[in-house]
C-alpha atoms as a PDB file:
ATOM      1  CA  UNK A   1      12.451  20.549 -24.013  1.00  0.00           C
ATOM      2  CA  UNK A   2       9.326  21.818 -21.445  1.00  0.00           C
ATOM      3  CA  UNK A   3       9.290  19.380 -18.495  1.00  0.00           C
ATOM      4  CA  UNK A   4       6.502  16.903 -18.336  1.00  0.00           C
ATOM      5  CA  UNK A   5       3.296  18.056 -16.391  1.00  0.00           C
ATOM      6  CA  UNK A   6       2.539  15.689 -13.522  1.00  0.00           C
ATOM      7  CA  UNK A   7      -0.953  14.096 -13.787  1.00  0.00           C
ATOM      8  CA  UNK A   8      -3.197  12.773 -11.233  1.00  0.00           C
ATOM      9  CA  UNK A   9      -5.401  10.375 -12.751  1.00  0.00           C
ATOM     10  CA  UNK A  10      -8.478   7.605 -11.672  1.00  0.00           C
ATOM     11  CA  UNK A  11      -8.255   4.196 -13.256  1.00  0.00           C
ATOM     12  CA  UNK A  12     -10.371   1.222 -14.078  1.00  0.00           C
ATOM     13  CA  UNK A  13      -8.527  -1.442 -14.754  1.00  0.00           C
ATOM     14  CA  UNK A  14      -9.366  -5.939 -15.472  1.00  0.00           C
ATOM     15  CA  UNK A  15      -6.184  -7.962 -14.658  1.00  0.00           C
ATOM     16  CA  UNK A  16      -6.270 -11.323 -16.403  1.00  0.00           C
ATOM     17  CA  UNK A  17      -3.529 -14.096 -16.352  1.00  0.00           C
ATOM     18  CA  UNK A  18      -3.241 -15.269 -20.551  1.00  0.00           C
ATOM     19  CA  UNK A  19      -2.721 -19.088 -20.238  1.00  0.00           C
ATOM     20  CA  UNK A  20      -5.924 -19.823 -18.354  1.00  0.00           C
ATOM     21  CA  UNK A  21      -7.901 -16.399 -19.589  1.00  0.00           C
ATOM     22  CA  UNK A  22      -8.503 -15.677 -15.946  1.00  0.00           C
ATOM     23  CA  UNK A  23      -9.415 -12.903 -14.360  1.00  0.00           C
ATOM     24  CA  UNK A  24      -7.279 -11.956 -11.086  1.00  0.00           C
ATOM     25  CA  UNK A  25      -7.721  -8.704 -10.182  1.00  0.00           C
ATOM     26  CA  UNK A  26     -10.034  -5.739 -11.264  1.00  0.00           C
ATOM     27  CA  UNK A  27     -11.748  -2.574  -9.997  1.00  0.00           C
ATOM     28  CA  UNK A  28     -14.927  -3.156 -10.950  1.00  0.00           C
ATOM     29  CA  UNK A  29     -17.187  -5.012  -9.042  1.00  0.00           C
ATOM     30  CA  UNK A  30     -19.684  -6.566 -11.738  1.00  0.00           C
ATOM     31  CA  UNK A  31     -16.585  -8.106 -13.486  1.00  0.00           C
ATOM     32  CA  UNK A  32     -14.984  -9.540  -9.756  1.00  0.00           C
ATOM     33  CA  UNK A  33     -18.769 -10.980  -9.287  1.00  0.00           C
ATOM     34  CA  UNK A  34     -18.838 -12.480 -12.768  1.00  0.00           C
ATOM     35  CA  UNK A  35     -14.938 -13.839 -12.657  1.00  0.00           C
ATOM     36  CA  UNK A  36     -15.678 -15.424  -8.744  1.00  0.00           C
ATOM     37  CA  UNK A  37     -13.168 -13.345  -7.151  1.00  0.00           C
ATOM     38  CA  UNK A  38     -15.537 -10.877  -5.316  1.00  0.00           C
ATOM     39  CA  UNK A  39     -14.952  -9.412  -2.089  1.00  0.00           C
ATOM     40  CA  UNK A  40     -17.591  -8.381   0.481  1.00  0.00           C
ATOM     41  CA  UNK A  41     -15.129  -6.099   2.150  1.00  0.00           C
ATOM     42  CA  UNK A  42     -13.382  -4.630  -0.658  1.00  0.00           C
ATOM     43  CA  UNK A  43     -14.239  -1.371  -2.078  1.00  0.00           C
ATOM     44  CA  UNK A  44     -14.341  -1.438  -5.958  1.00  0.00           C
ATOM     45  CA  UNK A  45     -13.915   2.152  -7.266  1.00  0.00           C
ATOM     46  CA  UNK A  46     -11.585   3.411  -9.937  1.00  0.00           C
ATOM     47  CA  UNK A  47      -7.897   3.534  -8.457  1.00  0.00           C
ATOM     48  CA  UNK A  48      -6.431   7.046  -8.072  1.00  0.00           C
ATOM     49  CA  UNK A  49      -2.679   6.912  -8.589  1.00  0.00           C
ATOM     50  CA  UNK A  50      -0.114  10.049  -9.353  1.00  0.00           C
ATOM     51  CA  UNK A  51       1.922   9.232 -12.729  1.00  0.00           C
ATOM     52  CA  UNK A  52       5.574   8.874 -12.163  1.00  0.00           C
ATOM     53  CA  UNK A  53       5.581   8.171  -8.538  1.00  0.00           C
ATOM     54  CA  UNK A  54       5.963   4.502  -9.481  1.00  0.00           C
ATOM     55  CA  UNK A  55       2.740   3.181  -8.018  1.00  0.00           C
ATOM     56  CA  UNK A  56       1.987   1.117 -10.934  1.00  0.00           C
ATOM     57  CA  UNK A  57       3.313  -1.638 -13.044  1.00  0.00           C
ATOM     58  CA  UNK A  58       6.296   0.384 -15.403  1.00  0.00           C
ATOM     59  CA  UNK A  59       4.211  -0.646 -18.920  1.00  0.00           C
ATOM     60  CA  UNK A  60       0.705   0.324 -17.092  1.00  0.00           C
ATOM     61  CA  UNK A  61       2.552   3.756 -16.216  1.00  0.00           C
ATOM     62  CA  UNK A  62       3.829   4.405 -19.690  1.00  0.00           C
ATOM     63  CA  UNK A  63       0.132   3.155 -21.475  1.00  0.00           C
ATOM     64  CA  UNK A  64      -1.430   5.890 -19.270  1.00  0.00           C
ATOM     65  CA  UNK A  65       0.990   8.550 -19.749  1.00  0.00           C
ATOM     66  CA  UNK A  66       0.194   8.304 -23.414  1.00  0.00           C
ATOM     67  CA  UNK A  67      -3.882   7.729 -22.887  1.00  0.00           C
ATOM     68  CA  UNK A  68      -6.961  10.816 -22.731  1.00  0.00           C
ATOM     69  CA  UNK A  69      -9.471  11.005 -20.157  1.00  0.00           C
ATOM     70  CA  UNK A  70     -12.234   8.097 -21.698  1.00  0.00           C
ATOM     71  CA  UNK A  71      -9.786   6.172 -23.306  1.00  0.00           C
ATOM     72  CA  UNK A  72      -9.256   2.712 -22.796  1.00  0.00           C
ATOM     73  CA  UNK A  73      -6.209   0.467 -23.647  1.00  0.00           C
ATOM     74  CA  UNK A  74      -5.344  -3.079 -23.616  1.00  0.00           C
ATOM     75  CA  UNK A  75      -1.369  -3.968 -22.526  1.00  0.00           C
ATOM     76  CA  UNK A  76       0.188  -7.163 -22.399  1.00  0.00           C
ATOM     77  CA  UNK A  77       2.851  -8.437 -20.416  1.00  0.00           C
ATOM     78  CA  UNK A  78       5.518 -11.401 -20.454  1.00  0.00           C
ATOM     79  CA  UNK A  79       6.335 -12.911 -16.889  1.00  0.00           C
ATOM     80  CA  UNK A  80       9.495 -11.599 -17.131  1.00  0.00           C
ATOM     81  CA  UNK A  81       8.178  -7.379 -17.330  1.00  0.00           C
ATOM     82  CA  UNK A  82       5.160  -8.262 -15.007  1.00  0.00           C
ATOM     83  CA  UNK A  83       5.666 -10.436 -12.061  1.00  0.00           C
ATOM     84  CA  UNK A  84       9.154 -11.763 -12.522  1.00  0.00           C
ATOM     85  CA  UNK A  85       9.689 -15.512 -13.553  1.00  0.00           C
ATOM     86  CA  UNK A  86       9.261 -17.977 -10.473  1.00  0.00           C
ATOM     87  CA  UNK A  87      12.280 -18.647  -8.203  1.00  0.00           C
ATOM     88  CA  UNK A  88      12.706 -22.503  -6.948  1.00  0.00           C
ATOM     89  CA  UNK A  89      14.615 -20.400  -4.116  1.00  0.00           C
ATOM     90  CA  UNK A  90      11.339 -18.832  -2.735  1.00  0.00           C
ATOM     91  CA  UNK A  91       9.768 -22.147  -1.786  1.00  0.00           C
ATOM     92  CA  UNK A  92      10.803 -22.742   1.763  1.00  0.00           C
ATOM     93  CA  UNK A  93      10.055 -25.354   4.390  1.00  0.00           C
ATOM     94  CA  UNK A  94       9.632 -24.645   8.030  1.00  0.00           C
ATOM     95  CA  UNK A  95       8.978 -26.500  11.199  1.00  0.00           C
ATOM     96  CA  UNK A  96       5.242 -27.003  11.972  1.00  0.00           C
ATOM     97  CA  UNK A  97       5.976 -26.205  15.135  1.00  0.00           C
ATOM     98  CA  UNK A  98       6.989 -22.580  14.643  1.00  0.00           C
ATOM     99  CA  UNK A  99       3.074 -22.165  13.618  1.00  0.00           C
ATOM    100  CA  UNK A 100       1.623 -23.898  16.683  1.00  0.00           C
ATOM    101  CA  UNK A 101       3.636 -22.155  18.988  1.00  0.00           C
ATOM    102  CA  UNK A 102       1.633 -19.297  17.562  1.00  0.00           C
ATOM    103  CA  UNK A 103      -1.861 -21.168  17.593  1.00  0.00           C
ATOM    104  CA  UNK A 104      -1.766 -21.264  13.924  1.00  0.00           C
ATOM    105  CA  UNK A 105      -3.127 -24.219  12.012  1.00  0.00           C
ATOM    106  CA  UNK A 106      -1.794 -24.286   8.563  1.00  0.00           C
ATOM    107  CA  UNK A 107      -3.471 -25.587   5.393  1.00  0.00           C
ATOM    108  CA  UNK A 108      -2.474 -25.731   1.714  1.00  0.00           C
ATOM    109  CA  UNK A 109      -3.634 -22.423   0.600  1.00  0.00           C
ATOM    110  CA  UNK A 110      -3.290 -20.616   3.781  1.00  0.00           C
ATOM    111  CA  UNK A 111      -1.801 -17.027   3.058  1.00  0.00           C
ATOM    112  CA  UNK A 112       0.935 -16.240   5.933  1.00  0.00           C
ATOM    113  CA  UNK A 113       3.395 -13.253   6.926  1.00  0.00           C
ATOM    114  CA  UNK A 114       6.661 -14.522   7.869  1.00  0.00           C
ATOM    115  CA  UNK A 115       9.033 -11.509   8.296  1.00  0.00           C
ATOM    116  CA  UNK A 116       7.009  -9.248   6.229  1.00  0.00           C
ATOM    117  CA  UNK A 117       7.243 -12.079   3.321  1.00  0.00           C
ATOM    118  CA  UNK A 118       4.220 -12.841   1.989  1.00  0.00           C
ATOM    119  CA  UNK A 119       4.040 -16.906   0.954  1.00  0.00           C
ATOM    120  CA  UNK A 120       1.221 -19.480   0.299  1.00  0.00           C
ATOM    121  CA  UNK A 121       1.146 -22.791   2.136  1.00  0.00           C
ATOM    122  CA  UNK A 122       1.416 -25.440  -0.280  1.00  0.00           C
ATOM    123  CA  UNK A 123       1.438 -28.400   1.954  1.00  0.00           C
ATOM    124  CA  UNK A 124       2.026 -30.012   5.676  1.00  0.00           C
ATOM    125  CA  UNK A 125       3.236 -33.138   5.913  1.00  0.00           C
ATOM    126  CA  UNK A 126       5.615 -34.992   9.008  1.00  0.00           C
ATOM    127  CA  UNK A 127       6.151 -31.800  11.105  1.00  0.00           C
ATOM    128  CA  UNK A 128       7.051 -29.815   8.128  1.00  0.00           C
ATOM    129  CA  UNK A 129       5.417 -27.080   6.553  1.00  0.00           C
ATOM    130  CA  UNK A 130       6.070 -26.134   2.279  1.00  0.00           C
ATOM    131  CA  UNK A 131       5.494 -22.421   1.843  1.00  0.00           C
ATOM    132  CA  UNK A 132       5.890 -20.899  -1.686  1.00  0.00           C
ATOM    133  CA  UNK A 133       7.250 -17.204  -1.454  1.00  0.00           C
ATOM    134  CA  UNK A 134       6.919 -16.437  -4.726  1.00  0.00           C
ATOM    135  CA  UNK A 135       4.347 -14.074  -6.103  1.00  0.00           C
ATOM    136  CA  UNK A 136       1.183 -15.666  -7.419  1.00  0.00           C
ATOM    137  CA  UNK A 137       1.300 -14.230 -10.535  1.00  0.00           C
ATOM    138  CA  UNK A 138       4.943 -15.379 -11.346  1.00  0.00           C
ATOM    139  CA  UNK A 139       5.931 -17.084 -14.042  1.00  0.00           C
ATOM    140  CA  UNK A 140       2.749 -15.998 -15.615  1.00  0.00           C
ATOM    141  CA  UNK A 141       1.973 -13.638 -18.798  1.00  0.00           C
ATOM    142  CA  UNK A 142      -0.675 -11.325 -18.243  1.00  0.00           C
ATOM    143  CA  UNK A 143      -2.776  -8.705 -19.783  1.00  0.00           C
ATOM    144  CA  UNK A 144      -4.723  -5.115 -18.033  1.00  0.00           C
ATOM    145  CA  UNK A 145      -7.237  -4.114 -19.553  1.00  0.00           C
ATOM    146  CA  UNK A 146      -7.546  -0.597 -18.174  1.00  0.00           C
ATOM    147  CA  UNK A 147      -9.504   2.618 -18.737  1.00  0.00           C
ATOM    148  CA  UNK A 148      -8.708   6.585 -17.717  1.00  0.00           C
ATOM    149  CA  UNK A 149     -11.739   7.458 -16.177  1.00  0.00           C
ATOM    150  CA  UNK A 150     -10.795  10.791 -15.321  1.00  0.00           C
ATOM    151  CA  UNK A 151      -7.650  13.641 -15.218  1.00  0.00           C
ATOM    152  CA  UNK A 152      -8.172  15.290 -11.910  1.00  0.00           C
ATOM    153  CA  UNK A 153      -7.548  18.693 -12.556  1.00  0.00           C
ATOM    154  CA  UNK A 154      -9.532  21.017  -9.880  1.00  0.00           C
ATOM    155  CA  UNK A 155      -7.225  21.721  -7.115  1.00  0.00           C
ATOM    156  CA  UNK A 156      -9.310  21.192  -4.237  1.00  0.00           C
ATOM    157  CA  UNK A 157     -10.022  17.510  -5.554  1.00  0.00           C
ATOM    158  CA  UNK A 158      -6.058  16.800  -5.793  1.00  0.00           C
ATOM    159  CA  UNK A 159      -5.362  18.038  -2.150  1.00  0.00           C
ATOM    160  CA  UNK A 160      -8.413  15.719  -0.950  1.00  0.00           C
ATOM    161  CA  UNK A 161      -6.852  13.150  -3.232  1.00  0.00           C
ATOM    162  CA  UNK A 162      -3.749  13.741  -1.550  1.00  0.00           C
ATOM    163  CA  UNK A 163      -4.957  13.816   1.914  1.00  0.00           C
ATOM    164  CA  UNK A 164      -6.675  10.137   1.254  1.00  0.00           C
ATOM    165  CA  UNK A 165      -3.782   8.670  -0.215  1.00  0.00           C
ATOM    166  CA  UNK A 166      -1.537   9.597   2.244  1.00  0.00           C
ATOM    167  CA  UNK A 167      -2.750  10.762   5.625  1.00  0.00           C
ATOM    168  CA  UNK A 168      -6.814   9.463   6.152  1.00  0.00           C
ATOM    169  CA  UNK A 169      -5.338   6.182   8.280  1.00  0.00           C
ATOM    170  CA  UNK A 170      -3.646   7.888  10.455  1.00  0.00           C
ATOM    171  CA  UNK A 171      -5.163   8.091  13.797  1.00  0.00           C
ATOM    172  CA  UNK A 172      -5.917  11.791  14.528  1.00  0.00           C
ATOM    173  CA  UNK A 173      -5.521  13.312  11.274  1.00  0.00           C
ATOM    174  CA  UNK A 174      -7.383  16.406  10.181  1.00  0.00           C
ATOM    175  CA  UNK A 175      -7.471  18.393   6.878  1.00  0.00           C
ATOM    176  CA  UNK A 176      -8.503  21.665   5.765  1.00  0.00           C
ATOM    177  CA  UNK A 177      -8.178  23.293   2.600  1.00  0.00           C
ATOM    178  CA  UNK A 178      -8.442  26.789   1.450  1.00  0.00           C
ATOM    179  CA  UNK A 179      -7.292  28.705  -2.115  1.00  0.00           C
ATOM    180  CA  UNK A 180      -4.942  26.267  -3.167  1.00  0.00           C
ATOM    181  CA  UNK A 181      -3.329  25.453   0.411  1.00  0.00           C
ATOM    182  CA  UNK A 182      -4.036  22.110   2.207  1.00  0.00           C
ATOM    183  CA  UNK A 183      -3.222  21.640   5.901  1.00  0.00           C
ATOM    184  CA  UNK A 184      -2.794  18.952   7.855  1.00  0.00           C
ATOM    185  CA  UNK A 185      -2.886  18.816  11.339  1.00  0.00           C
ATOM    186  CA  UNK A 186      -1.702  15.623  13.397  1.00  0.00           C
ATOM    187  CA  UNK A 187       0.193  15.129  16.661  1.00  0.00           C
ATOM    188  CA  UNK A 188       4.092  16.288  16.971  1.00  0.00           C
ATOM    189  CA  UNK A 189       5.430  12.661  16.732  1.00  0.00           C
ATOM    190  CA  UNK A 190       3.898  12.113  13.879  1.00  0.00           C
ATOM    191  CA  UNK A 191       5.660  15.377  12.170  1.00  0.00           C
ATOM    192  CA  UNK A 192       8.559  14.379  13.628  1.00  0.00           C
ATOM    193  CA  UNK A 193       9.046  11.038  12.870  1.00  0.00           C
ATOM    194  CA  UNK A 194       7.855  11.410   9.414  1.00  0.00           C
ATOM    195  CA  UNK A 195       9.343  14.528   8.766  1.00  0.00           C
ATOM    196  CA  UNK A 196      11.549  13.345   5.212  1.00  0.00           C
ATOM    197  CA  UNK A 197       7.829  11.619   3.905  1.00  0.00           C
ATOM    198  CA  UNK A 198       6.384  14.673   4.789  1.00  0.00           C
ATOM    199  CA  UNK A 199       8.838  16.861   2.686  1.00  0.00           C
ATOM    200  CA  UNK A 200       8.539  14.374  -0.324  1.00  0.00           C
ATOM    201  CA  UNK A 201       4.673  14.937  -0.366  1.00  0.00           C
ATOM    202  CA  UNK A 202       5.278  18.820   0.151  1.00  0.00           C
ATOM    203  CA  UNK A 203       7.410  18.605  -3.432  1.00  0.00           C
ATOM    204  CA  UNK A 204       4.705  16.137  -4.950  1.00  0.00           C
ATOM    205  CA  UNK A 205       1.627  18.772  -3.798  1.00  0.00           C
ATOM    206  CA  UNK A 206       4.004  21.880  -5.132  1.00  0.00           C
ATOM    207  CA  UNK A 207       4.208  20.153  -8.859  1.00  0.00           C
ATOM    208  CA  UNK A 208       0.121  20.774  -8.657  1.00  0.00           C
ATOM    209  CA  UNK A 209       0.695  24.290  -7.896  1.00  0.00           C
ATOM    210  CA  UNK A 210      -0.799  23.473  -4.290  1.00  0.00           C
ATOM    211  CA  UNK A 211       1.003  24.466  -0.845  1.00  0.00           C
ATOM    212  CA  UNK A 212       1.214  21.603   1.738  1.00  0.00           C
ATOM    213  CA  UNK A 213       1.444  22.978   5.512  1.00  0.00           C
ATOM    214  CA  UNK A 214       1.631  20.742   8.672  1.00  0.00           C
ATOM    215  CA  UNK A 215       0.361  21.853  11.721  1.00  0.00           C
ATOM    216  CA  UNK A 216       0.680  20.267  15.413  1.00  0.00           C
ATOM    217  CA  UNK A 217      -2.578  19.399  17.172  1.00  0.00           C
ATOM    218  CA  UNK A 218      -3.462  19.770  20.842  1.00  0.00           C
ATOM    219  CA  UNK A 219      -4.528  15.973  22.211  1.00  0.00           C
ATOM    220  CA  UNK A 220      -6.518  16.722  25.443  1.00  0.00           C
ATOM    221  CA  UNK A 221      -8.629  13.597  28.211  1.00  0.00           C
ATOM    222  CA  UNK A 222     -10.080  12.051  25.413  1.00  0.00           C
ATOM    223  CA  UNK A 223      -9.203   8.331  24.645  1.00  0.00           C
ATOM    224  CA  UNK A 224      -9.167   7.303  20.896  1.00  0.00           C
ATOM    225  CA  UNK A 225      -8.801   3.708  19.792  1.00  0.00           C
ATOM    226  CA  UNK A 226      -8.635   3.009  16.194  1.00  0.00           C
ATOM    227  CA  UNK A 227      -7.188   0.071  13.874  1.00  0.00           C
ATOM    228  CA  UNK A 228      -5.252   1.296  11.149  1.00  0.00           C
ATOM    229  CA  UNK A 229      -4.201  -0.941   7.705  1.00  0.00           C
ATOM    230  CA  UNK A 230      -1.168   1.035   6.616  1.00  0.00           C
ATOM    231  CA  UNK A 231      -1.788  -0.128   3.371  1.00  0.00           C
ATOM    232  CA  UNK A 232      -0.884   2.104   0.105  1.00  0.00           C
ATOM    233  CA  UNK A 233       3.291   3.557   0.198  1.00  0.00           C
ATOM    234  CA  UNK A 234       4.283   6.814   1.198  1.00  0.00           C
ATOM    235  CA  UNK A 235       6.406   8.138  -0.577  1.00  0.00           C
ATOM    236  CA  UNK A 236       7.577  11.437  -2.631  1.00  0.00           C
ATOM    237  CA  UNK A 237      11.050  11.755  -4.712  1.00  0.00           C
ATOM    238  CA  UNK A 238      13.265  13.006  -2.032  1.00  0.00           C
ATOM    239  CA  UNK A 239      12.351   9.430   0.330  1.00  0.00           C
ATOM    240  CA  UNK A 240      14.349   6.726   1.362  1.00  0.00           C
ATOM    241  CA  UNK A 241      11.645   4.259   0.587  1.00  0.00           C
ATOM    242  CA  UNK A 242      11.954   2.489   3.801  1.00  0.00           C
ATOM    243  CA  UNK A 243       7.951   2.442   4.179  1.00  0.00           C
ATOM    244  CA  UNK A 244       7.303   0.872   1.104  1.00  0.00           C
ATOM    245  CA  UNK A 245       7.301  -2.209   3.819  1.00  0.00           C
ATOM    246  CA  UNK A 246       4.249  -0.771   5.156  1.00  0.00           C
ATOM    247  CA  UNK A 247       1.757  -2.941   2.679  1.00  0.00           C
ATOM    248  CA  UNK A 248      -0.633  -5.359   4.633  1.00  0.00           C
ATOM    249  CA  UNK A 249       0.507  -3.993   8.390  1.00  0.00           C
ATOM    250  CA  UNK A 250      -1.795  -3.752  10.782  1.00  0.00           C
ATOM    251  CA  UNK A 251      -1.430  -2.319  13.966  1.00  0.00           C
ATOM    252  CA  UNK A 252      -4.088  -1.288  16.799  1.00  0.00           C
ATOM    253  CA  UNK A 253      -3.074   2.149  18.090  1.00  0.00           C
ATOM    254  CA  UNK A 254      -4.467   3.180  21.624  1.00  0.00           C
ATOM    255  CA  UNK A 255      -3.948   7.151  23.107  1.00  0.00           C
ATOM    256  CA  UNK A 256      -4.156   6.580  26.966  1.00  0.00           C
ATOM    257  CA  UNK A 257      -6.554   9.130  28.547  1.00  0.00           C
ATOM    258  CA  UNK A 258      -4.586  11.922  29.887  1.00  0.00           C
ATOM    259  CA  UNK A 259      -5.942  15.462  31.745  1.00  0.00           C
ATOM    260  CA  UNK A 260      -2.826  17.050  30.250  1.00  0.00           C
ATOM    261  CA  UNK A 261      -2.806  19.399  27.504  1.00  0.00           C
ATOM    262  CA  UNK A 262       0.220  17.775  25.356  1.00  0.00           C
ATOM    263  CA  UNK A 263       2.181  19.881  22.759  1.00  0.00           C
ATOM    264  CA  UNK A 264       5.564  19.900  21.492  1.00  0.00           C
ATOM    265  CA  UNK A 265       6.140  16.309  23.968  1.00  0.00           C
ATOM    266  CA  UNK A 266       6.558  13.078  23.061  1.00  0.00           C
ATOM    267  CA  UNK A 267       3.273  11.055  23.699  1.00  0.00           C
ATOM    268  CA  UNK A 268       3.591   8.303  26.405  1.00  0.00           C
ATOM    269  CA  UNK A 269       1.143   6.104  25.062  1.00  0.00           C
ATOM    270  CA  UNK A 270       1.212   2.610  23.304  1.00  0.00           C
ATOM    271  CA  UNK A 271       0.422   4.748  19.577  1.00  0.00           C
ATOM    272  CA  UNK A 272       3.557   3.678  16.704  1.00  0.00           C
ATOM    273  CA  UNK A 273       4.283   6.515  14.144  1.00  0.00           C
ATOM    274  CA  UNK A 274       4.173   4.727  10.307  1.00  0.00           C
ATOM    275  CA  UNK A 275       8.057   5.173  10.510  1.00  0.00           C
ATOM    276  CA  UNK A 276       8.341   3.099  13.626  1.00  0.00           C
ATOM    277  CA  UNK A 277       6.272   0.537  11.954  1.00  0.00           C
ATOM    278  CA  UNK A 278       8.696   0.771   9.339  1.00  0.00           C
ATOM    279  CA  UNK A 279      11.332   0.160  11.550  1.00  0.00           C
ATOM    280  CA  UNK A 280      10.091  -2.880  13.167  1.00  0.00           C
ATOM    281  CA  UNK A 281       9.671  -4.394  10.215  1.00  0.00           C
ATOM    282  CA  UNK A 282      13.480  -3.709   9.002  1.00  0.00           C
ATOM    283  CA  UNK A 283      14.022  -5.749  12.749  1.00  0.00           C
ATOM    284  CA  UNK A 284      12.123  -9.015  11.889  1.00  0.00           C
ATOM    285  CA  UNK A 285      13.963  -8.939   8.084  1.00  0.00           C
ATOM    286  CA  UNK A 286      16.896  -9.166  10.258  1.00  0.00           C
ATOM    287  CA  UNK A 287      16.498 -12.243  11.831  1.00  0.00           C
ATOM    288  CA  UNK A 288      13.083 -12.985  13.707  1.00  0.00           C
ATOM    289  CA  UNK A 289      10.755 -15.734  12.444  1.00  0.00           C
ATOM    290  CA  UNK A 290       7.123 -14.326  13.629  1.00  0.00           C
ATOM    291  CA  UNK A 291       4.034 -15.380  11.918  1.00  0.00           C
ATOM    292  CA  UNK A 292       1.228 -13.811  10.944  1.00  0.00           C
ATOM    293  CA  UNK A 293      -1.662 -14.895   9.213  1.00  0.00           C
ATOM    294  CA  UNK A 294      -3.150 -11.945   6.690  1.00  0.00           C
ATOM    295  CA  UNK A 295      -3.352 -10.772   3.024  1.00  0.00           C
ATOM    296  CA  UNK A 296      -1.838  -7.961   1.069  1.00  0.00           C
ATOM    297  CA  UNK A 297      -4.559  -6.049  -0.015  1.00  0.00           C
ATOM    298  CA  UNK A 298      -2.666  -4.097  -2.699  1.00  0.00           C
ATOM    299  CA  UNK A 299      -3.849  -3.945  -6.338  1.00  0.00           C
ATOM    300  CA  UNK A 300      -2.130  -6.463  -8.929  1.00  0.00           C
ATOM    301  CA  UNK A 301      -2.026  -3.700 -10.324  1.00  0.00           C
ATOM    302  CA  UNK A 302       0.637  -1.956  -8.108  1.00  0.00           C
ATOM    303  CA  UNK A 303       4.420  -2.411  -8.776  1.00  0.00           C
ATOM    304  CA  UNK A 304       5.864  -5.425  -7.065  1.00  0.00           C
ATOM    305  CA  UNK A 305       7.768  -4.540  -3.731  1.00  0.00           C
ATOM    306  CA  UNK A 306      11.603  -5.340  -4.668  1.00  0.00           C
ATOM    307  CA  UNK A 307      12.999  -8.454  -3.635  1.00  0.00           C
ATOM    308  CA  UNK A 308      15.168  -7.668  -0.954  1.00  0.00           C
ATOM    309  CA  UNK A 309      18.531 -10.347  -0.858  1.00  0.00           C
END
């Protein structure tokens, strides 16, 4: 039996929950204007996504495995294969004061991060705040109604593809490609902290007939200050799926000016790798209660981080 080609594909896609015939999530921006969930800061723009790296929802995956470039589909979903049924034990209550210590003034509706947990304030009432954990969506059948806009085929397209998916927020990147080989260059803790991610996406790149090579880069006096949204997973077959915690984490990184050539070193500067972010967030899981107030920018779309006990 010939072993399935891996496809690269861009995707158009209008989430809408069945009981209320509401739209929740799309790429498009006339249909987000005309269903009231626009976004000024969002960029609408088909969705590029690798088939069988498990970006998407399973029954989205297998639709578009079967689908030709122009073809559009229409999949529904019960609760239960979407967004999982609700769980009465996701609806927590927690001490008011834990969000003004914090200078946080909750509000039903209010979208917080509590250990990397994403809930909704339902309501504050004698020092007590209700927070529902589950996903929005549960409990809820839905339907996509999505569209392959294109097969990326050219090779040069899948390694800048590549390159945006997995490596354009991270401060200090660079890319160059040239006859089917795309290198990256980026500072030595970065290849050495992400070293296993980085082998994953070498083995991904290789099933496009493309050669992935890392280079170190040479950080002289400059100072660079950027804010990166580590945002979309990393990750390859060969990964231990640790960053898949990475959705909706935000972290300013600053590279302290320095009149030293630095190669090979460990950087002495207040910059986290993506793995250390990781890390940190494996920490709070373990027992911290910090707050944050934010929003997980992900696609509906997406598969549903597991629920972790």
């Amino acid at each position: 039996m010939a072993e399935k080609k891996r496809k690269m594909v861009s995707v158009n896609f209008i989430g809408k929950e069945l009981l209320e015939n509401r739209v929740f999530d799309t790429t498009l921006e006339e249909e987000a204007k005309k269903a009231g969930i626009f976004e000024e800061k969002r960029k609408y723009a088909p969705l590029n996504v690798i088939l069988g790296e498990k970006e998407l929802l399973e029954q989205v995956e297998k639709e578009l495995e079967e689908m030709k470039e122009g073809e559009k589909r229409i999949t529904k979903m019960l609760a239960k294969n979407a967004f999982g049924e609700r769980d009465a034990r996701l609806v927590r209550v927690v001490p008011l004061q834990n969000f003004l210590e914090q200078k946080i003034n909750p509000f039903p509706g209010l979208v917080v991060r509590i250990a990397n947990a994403m809930g909704k304030v339902q309501s504050v009432s004698s020092g007590r705040v209700r927070i529902d954990f589950n996903n929005p969506l549960a409990g809820r059948d839905i339907e996509y109604h999505i569209e392959l806009v294109k097969e990326i085929k050219n090779k040069k397209e899948i390694a800048e593809k590549i390159y945006e998916k997995y490596y354009s927020r991270i401060p200090g990147t660079q890319k160059e490609y040239s006859e089917g080989k795309l290198t990256i260059t980026a500072t030595g803790d970065f290849l050495k902290n992400l070293e296993k991610v980085n082998e994953a996406i070498k083995g991904i790149a290789k099933d496009f007939d493309l050669e992935l090579e890392f280079k170190e880069i040479k950080v002289t006096g400059k100072e660079i200050k950027e804010t990166a949204s580590v945002e979309e997973h990393v990750h390859g077959p060969n990964c231990n799926h640790e960053h898949e915690e990475q959705a909706a984490v935000k972290q300013e990184k600053v590279l302290e000016k320095t009149d030293t050539e630095i190669t090979g070193k460990k950087l002495e500067t207040k910059e986290k790798s993506i793995n250390q972010i990781a890390k940190d967030i494996v920490k709070e899981k373990k027992g911290t209660a910090q707050f944050d107030v934010t929003r997980d920018s992900s696609t509906t779309i997406q598969r549903p981080k597991k629920k972790t006990k």
